[in-house]
N, C-alpha and C. Protein backbone atom coordinates (compact mmCIF):
# COMPACT_ATOMS: atom_id res chain seq x y z
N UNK A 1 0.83 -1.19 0.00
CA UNK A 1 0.00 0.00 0.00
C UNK A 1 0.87 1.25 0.00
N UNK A 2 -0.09 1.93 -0.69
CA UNK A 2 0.74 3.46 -0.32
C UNK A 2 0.62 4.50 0.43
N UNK A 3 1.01 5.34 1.17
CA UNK A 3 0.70 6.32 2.30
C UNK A 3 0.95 7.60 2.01
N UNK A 4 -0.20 8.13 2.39
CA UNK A 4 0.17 10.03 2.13
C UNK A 4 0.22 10.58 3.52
N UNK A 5 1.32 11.20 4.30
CA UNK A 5 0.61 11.49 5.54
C UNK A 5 0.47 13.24 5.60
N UNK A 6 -0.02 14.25 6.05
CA UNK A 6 -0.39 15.52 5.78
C UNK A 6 -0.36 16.60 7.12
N UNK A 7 0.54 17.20 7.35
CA UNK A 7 1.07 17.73 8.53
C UNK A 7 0.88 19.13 8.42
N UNK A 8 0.19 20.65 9.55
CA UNK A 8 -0.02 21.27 9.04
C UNK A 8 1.10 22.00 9.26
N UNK A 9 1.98 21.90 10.54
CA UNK A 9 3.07 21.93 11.38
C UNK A 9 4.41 21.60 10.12
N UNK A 10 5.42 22.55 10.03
CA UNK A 10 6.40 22.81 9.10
C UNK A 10 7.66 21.57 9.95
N UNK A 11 7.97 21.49 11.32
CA UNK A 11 8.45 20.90 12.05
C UNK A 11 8.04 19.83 12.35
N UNK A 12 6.80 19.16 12.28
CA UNK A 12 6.45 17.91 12.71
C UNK A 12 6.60 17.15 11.00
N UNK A 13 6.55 18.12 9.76
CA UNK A 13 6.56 17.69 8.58
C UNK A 13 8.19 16.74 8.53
N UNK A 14 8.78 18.00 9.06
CA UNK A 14 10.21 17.75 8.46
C UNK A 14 10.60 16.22 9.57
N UNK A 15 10.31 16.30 10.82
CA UNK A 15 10.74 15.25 11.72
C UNK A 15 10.09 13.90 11.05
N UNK A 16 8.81 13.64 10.45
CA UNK A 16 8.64 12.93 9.71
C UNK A 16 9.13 11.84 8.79
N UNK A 17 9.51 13.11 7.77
CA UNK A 17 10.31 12.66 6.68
C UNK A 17 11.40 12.45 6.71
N UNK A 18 12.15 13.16 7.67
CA UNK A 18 13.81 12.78 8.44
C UNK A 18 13.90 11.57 9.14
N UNK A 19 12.75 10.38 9.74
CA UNK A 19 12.32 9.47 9.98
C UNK A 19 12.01 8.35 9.13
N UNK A 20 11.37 9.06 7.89
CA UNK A 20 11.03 7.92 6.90
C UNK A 20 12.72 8.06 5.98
N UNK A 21 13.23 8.79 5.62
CA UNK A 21 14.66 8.81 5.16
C UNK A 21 15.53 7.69 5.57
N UNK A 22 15.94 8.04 6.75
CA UNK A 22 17.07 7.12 7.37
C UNK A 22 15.94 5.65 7.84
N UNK A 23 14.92 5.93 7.96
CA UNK A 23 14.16 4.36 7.23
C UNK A 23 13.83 3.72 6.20
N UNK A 24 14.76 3.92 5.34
CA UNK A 24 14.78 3.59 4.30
C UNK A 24 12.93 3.47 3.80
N UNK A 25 12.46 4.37 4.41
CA UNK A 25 10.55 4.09 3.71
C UNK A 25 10.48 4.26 2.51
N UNK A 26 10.05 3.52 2.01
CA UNK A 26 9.73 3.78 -0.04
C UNK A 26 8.18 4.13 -0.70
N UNK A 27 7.15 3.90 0.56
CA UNK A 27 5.81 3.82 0.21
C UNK A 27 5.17 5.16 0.89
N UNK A 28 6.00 6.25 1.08
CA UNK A 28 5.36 7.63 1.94
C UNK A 28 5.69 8.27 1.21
N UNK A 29 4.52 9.21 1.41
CA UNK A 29 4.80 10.42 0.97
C UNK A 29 4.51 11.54 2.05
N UNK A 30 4.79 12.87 1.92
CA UNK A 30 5.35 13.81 3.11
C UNK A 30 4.85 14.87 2.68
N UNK A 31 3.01 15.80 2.98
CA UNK A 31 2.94 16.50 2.61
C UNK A 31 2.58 17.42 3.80
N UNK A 32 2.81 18.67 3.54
CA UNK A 32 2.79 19.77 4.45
C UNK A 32 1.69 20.91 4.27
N UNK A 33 0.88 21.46 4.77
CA UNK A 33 -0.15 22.14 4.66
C UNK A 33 -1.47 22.07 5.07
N UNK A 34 -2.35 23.14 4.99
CA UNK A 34 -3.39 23.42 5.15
C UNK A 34 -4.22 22.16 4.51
N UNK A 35 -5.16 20.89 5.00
CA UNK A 35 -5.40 20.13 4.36
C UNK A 35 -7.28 20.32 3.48
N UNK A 36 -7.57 21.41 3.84
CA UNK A 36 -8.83 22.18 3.06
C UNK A 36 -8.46 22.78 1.71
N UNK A 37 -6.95 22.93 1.60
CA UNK A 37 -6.01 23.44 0.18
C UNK A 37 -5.69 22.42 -0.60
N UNK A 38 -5.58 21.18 0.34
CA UNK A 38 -4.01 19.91 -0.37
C UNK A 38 -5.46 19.30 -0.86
N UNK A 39 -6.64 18.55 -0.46
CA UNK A 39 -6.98 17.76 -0.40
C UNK A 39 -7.65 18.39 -1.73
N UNK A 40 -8.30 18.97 -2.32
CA UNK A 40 -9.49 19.50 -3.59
C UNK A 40 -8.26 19.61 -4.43
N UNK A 41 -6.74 19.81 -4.41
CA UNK A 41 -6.02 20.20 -5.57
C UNK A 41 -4.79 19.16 -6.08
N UNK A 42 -4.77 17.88 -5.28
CA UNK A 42 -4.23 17.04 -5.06
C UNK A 42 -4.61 15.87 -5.23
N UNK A 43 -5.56 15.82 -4.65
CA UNK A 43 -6.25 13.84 -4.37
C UNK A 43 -7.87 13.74 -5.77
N UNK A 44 -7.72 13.11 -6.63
CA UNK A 44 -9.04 12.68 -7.34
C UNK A 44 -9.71 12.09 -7.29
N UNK A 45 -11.00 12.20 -7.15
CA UNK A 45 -12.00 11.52 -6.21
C UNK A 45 -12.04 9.92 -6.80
N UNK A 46 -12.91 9.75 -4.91
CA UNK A 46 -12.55 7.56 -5.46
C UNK A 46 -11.27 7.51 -5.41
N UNK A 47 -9.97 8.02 -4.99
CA UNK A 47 -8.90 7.70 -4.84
C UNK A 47 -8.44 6.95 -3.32
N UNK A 48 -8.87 6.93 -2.29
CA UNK A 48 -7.91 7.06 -1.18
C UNK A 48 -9.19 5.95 -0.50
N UNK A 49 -8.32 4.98 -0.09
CA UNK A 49 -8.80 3.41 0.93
C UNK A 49 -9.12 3.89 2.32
N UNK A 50 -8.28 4.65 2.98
CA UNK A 50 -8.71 5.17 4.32
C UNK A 50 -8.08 5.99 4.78
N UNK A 51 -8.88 7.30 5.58
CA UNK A 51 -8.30 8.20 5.98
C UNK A 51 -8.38 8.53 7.55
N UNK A 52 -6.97 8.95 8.08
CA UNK A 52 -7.06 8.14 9.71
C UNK A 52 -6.20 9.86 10.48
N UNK A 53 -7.10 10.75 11.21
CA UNK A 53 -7.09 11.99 11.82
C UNK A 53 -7.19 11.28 13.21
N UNK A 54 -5.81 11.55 13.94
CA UNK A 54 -5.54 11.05 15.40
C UNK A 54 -5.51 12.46 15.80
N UNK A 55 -5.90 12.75 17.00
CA UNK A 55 -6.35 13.57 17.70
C UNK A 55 -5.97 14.89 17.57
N UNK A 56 -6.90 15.33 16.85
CA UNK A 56 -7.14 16.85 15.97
C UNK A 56 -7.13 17.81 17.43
N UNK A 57 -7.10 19.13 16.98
CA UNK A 57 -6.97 20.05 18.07
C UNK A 57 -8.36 20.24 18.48
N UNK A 58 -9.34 20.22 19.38
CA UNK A 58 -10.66 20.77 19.62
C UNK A 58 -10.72 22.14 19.32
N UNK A 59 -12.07 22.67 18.95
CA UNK A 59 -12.14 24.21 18.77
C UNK A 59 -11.67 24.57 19.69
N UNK A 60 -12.01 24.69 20.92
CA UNK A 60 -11.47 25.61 22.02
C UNK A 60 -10.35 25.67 22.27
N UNK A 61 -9.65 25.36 21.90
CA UNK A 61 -7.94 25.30 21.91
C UNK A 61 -7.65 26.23 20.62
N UNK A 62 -7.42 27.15 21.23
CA UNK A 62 -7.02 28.50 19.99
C UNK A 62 -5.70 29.22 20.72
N UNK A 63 -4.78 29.59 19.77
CA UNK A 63 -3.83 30.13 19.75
C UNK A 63 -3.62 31.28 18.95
N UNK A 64 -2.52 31.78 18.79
CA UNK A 64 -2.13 33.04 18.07
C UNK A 64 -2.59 33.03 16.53
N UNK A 65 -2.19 33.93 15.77
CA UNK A 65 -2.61 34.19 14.01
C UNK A 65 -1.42 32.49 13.90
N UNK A 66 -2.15 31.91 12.55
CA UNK A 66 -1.29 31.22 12.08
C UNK A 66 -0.78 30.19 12.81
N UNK A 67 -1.23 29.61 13.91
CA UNK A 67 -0.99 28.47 14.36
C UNK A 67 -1.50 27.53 14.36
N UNK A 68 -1.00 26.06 14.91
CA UNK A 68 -2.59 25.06 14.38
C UNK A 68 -3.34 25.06 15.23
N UNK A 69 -3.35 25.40 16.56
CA UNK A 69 -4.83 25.64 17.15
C UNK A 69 -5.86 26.64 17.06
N UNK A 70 -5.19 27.45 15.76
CA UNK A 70 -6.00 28.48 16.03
C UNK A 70 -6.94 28.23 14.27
N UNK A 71 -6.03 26.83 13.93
CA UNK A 71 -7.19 26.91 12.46
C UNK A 71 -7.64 24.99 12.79
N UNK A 72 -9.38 25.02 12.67
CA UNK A 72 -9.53 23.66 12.92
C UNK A 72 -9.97 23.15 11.45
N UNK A 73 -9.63 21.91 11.71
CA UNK A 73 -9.63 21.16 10.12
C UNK A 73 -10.81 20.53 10.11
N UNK A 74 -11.67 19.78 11.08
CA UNK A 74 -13.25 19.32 11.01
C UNK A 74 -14.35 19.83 11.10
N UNK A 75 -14.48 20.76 10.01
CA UNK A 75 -15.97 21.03 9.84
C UNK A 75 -16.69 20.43 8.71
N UNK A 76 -17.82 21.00 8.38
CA UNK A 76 -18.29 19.93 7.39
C UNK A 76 -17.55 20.08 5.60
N UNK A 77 -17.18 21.04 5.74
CA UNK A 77 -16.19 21.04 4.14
C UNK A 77 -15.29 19.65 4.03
N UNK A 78 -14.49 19.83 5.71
CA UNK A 78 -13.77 18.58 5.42
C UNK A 78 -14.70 17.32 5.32
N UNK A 79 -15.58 17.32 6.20
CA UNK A 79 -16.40 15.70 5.73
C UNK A 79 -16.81 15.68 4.22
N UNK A 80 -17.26 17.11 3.94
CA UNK A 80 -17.77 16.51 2.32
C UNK A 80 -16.47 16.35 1.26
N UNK A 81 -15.55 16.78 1.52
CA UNK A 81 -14.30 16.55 0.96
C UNK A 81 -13.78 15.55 0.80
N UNK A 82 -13.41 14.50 2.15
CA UNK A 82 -13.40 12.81 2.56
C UNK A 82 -14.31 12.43 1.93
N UNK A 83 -15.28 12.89 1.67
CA UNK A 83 -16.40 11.91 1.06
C UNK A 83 -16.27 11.38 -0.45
N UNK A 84 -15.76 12.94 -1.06
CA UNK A 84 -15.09 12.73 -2.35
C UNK A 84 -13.82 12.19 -2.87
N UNK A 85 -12.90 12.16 -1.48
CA UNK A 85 -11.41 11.49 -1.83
C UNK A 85 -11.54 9.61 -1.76
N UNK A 86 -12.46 9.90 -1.19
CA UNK A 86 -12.34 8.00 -0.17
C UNK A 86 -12.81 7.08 -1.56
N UNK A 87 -12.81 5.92 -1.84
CA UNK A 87 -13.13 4.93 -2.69
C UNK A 87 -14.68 4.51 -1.84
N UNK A 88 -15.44 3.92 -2.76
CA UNK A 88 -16.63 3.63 -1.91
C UNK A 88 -16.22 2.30 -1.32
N UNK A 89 -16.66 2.55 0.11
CA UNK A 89 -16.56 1.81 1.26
C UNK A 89 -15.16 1.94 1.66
N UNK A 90 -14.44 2.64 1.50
CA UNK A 90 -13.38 3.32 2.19
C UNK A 90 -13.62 4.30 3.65
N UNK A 91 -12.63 3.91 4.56
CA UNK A 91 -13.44 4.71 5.83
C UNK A 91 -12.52 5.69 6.09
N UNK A 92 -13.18 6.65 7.00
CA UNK A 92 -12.40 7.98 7.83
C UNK A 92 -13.05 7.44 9.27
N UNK A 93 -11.20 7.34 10.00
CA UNK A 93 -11.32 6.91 11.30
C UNK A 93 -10.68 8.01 12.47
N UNK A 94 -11.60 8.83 13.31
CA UNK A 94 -11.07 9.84 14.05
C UNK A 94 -11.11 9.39 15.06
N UNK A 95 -9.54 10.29 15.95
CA UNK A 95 -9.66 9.49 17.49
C UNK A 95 -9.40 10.67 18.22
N UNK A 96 -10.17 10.50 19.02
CA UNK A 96 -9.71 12.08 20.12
C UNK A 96 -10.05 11.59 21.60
N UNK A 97 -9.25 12.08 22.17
CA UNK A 97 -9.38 11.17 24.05
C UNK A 97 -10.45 12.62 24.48
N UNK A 98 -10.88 13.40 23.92
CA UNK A 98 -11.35 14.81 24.29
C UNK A 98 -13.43 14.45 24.38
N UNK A 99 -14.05 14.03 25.43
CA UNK A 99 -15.44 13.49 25.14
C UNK A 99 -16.30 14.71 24.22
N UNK A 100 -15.84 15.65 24.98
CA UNK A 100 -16.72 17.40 24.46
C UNK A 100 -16.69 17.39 22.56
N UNK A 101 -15.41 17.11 22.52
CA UNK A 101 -15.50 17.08 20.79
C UNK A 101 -15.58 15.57 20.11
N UNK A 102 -15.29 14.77 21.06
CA UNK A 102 -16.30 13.52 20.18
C UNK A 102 -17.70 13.68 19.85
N UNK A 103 -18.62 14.40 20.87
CA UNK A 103 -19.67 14.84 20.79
C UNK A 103 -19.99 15.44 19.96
N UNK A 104 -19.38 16.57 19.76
CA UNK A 104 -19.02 17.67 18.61
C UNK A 104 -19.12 17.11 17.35
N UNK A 105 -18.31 16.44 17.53
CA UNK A 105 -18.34 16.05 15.93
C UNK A 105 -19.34 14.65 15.06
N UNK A 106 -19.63 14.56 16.32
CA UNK A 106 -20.56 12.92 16.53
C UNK A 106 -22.13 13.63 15.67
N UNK A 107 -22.72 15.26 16.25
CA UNK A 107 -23.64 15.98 15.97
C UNK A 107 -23.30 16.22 14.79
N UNK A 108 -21.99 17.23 14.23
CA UNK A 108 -21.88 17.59 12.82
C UNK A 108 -22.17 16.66 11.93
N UNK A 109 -21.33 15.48 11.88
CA UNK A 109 -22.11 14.47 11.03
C UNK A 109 -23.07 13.52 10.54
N UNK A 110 -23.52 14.36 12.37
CA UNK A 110 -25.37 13.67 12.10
C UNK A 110 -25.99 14.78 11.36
N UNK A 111 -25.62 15.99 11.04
CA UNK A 111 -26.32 16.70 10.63
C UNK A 111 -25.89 17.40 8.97
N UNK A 112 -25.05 16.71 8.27
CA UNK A 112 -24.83 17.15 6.98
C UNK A 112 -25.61 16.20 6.50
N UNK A 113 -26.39 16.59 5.25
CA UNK A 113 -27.80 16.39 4.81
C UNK A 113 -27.35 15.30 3.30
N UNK A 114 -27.67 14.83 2.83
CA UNK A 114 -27.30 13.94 1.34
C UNK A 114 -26.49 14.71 0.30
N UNK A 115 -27.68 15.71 0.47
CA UNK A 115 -28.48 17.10 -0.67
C UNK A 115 -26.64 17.62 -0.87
N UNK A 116 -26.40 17.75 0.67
CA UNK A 116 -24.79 18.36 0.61
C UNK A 116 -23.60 17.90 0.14
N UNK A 117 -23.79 16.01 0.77
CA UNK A 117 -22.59 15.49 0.06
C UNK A 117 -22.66 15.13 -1.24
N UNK A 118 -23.83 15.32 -1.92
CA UNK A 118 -24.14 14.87 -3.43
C UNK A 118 -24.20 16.15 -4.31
N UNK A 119 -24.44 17.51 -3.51
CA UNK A 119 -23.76 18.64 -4.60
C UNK A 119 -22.52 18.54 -4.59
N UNK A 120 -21.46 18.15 -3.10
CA UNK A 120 -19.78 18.29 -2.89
C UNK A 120 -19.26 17.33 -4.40
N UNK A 121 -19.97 16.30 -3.91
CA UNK A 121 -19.32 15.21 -5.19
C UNK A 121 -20.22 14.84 -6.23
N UNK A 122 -21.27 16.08 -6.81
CA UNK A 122 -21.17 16.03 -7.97
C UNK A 122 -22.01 15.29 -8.66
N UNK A 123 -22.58 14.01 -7.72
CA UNK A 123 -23.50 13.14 -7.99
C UNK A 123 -24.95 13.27 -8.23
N UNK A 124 -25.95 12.41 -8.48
CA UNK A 124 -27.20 12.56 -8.36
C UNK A 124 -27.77 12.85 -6.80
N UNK A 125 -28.82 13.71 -6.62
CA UNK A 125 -28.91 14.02 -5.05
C UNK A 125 -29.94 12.85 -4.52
N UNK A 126 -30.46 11.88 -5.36
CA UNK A 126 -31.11 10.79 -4.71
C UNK A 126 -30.21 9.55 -4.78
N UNK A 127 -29.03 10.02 -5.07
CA UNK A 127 -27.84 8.42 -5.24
C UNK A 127 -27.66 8.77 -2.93
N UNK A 128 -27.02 7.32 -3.17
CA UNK A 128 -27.12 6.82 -1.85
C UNK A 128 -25.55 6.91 -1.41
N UNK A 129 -24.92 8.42 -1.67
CA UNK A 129 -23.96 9.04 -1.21
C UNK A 129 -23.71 9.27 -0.08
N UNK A 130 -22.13 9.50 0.85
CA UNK A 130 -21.84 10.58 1.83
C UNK A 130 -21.38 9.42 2.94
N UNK A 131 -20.88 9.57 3.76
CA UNK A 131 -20.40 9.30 5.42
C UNK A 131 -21.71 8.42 6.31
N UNK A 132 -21.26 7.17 6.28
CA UNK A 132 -22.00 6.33 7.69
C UNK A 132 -21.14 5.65 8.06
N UNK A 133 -22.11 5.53 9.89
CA UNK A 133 -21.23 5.29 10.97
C UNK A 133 -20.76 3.74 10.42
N UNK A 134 -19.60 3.13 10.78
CA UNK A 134 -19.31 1.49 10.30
C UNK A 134 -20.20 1.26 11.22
N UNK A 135 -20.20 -0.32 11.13
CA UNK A 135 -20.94 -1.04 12.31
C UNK A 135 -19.50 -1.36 13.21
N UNK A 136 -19.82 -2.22 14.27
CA UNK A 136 -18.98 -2.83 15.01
C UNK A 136 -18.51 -4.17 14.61
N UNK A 137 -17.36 -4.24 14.69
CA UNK A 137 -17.06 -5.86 14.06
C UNK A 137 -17.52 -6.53 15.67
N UNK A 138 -17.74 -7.79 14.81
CA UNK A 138 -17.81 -8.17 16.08
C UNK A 138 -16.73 -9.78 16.15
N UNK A 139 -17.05 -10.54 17.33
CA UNK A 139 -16.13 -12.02 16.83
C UNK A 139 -16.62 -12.93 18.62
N UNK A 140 -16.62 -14.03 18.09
CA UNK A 140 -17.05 -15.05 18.55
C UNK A 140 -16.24 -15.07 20.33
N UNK A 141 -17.29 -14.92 21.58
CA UNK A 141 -16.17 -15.45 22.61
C UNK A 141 -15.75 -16.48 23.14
N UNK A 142 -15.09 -16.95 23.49
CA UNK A 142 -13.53 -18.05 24.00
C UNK A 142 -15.23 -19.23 24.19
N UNK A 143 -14.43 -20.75 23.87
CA UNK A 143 -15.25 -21.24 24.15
C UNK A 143 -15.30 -21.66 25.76
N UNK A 144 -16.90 -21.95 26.35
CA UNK A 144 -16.69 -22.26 27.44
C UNK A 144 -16.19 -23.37 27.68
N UNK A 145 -16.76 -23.86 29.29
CA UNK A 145 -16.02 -24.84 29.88
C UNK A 145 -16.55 -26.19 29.05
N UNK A 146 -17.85 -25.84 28.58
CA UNK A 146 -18.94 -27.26 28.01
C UNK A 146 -18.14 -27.29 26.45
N UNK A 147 -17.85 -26.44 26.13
CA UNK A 147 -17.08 -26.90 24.37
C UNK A 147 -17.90 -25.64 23.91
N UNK A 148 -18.35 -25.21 24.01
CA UNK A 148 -19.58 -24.75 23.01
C UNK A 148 -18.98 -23.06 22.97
N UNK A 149 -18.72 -22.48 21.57
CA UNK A 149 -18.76 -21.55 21.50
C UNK A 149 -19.36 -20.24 22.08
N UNK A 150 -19.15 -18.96 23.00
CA UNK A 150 -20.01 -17.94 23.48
C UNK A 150 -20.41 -17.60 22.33
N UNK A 151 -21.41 -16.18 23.01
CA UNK A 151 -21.74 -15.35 21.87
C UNK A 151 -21.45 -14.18 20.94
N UNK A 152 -22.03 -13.74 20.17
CA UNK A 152 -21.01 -12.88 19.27
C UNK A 152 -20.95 -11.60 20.24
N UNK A 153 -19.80 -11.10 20.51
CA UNK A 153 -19.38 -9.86 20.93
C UNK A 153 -18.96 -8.94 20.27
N UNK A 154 -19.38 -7.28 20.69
CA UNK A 154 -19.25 -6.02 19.57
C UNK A 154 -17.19 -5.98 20.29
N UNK A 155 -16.69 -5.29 19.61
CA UNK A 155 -14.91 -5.47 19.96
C UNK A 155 -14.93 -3.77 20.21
N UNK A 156 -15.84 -3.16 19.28
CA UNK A 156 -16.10 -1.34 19.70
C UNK A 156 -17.56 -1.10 20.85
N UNK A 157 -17.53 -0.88 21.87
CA UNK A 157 -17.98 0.01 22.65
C UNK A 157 -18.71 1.39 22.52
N UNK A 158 -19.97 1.41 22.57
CA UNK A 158 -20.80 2.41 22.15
C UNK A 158 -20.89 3.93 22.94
N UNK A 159 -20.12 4.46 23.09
CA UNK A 159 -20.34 5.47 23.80
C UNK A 159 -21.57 6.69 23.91
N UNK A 160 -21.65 6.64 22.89
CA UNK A 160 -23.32 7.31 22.45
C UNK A 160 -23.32 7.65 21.01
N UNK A 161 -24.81 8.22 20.16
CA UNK A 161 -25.23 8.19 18.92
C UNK A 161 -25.91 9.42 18.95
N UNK A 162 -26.17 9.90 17.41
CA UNK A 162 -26.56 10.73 16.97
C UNK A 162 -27.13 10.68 15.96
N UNK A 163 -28.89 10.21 15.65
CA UNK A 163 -29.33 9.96 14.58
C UNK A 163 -28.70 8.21 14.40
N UNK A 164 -27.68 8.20 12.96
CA UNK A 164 -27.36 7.33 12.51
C UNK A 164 -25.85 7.53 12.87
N UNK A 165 -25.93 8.28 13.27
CA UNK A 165 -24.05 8.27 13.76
C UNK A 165 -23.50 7.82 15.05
N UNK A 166 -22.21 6.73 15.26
CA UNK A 166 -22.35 6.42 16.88
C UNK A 166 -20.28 7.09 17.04
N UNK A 167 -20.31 7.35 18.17
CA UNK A 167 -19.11 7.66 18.67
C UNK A 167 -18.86 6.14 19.43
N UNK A 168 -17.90 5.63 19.05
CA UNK A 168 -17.27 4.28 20.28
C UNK A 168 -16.01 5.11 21.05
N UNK A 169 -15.95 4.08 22.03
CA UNK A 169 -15.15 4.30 23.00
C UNK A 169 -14.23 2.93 22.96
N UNK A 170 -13.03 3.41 23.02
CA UNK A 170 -11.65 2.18 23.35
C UNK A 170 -10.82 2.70 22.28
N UNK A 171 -10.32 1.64 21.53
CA UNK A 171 -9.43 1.83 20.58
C UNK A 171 -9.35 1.25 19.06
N UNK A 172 -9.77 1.70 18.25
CA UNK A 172 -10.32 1.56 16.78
C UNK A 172 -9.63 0.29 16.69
N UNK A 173 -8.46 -0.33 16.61
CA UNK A 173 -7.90 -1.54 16.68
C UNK A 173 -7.71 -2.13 14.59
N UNK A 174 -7.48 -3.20 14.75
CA UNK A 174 -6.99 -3.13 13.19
C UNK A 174 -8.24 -3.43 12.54
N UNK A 175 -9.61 -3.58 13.05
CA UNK A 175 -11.05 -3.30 12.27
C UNK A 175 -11.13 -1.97 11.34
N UNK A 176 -10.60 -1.31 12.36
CA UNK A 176 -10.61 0.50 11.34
C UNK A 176 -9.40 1.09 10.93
N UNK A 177 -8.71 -0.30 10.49
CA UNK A 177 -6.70 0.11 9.58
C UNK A 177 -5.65 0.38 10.88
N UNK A 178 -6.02 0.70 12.00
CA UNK A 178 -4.84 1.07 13.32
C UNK A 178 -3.88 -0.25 13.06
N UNK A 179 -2.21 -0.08 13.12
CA UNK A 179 -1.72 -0.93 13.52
C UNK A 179 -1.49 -0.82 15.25
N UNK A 180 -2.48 -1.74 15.45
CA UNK A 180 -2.49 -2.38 17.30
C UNK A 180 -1.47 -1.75 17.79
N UNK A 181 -0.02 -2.24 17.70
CA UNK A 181 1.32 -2.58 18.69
C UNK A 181 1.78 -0.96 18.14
N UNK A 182 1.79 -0.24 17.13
CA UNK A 182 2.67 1.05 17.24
C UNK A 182 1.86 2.15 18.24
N UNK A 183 3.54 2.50 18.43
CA UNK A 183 3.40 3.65 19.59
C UNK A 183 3.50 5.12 18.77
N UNK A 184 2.23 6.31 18.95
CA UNK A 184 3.08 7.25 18.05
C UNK A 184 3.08 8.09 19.25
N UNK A 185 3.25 9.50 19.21
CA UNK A 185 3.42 10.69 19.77
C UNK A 185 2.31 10.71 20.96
N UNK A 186 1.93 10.64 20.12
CA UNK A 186 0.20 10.92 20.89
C UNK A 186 -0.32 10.11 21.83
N UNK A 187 0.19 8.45 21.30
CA UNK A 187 0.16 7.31 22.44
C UNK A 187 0.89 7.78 23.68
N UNK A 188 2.40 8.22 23.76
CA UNK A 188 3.02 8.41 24.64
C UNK A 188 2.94 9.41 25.42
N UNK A 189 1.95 10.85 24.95
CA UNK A 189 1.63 11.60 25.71
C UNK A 189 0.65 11.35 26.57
N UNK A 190 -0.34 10.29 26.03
CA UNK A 190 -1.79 9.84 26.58
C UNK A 190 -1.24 9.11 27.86
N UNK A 191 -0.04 8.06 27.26
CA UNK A 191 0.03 7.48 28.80
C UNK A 191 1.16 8.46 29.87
N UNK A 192 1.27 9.61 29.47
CA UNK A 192 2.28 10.03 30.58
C UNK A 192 1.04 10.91 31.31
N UNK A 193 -0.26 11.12 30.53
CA UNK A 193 -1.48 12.02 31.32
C UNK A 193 -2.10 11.16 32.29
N UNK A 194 -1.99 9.72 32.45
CA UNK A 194 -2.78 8.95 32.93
C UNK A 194 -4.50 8.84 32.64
N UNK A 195 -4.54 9.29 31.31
CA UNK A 195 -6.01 9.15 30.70
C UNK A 195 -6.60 8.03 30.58
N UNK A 196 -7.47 7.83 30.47
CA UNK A 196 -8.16 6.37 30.90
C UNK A 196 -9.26 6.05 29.09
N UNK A 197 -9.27 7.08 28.49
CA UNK A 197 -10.49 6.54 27.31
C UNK A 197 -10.19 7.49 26.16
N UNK A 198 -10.43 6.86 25.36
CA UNK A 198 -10.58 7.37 23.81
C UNK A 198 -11.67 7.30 23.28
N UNK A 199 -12.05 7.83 22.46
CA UNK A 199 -13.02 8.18 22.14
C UNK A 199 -12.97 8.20 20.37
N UNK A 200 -13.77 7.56 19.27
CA UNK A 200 -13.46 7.42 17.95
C UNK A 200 -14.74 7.62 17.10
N UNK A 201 -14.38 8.07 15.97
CA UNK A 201 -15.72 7.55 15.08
C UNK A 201 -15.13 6.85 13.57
N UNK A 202 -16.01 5.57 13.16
CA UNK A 202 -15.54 5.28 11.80
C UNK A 202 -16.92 5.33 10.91
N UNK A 203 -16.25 6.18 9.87
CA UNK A 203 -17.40 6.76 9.02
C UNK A 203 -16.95 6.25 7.79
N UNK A 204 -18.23 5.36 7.14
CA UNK A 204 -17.67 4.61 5.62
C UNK A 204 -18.68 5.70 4.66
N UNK A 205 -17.60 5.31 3.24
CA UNK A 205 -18.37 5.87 2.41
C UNK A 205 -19.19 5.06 1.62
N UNK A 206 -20.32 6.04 1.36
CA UNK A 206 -21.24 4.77 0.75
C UNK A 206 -21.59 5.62 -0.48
């Protein structure tokens, strides 16, 4: 597979790619910018298998002119945007340990309308376009003591819904593309906070 990763941060770009370098990586690519600019002039729609936003800045976290907390990347431009980059049944998987903007964003995408993602991409407005919640995988538990297989268990955790949209709680896991065992930045800050939950949504395109 191939990887685009998209940094808005000039310094987290370069530490990146100074990473994938002396790792000899051959399948990345290293782009830098505003991703409401990169994504409409760059990516052609039906292109991209899955798109994976680990813990975005919440609105309320604002900073000076020109910084990244002071510009947020999830509003609904970006959902109707994902909607047009993703391949159908390709997902966008967001993770934020923050409950206030899981919420947040759990509402926004209960509330962009067909009408919207089928003018964004162009389509017929009664085609069966735009962002839904995945389901939960689920998988069989341990057998008991008698032989006999348990029952099917959800592996995502429902934290609450919106309409047709659900926020889970835990950790997206390799159902929604995460590789399990890597540690990134963000892992290691989470466990030096002693935070206890994450909070996700996986939205397929249909």
């Amino acid at each position: 597979a191939d990887w685009v990763t998209l940094e808005l941060r000039h310094d987290r770009a370069y530490q990146i790619f100074t990473k994938a370098v002396f790792a000899d990586v051959q399948n990345l690519c290293v782009l830098c910018g505003d991703a409401m600019q990169i994504l409409p002039s760059h990516f052609p729609s039906n292109a991209v298998t899955n798109i994976f936003v680990n813990h975005p800045e919440p609105p309320q976290q604002t900073g000076g002119h020109g910084s990244s907390q002071s510009r947020h990347l999830l509003e609904q431009s970006f959902f109707l945007e994902a909607a047009r980059i993703l391949k159908p049944g390709g997902t966008l998987t967001i993770v934020t340990d923050n409950l206030w903007y899981g919420r947040l964003l759990t509402r926004l995408v209960a509330n962009i309308t067909l009408e919207a993602y089928s003018a964004h991409g162009e389509v017929a407005a009664h085609a069966a376009y735009g962002l839904q919640s995945a389901p939960a995988p689920v998988h069989r538990a341990t057998a008991s003591a008698t032989g006999k297989d348990g029952p099917l268990a959800s592996e995502w955790a429902v934290q609450e819904s919106e309409g047709d949209v659900v926020l889970y709680v835990g950790k997206p896991g390799a159902a929604a593309g995460h590789v399990v065992e890597a540690s990134s930045y963000f892992d290691r800050l989470w466990k030096r906070g002693n935070l206890v939950e994450r909070y996700f949504l996986v939205l397929r395109r249909v």
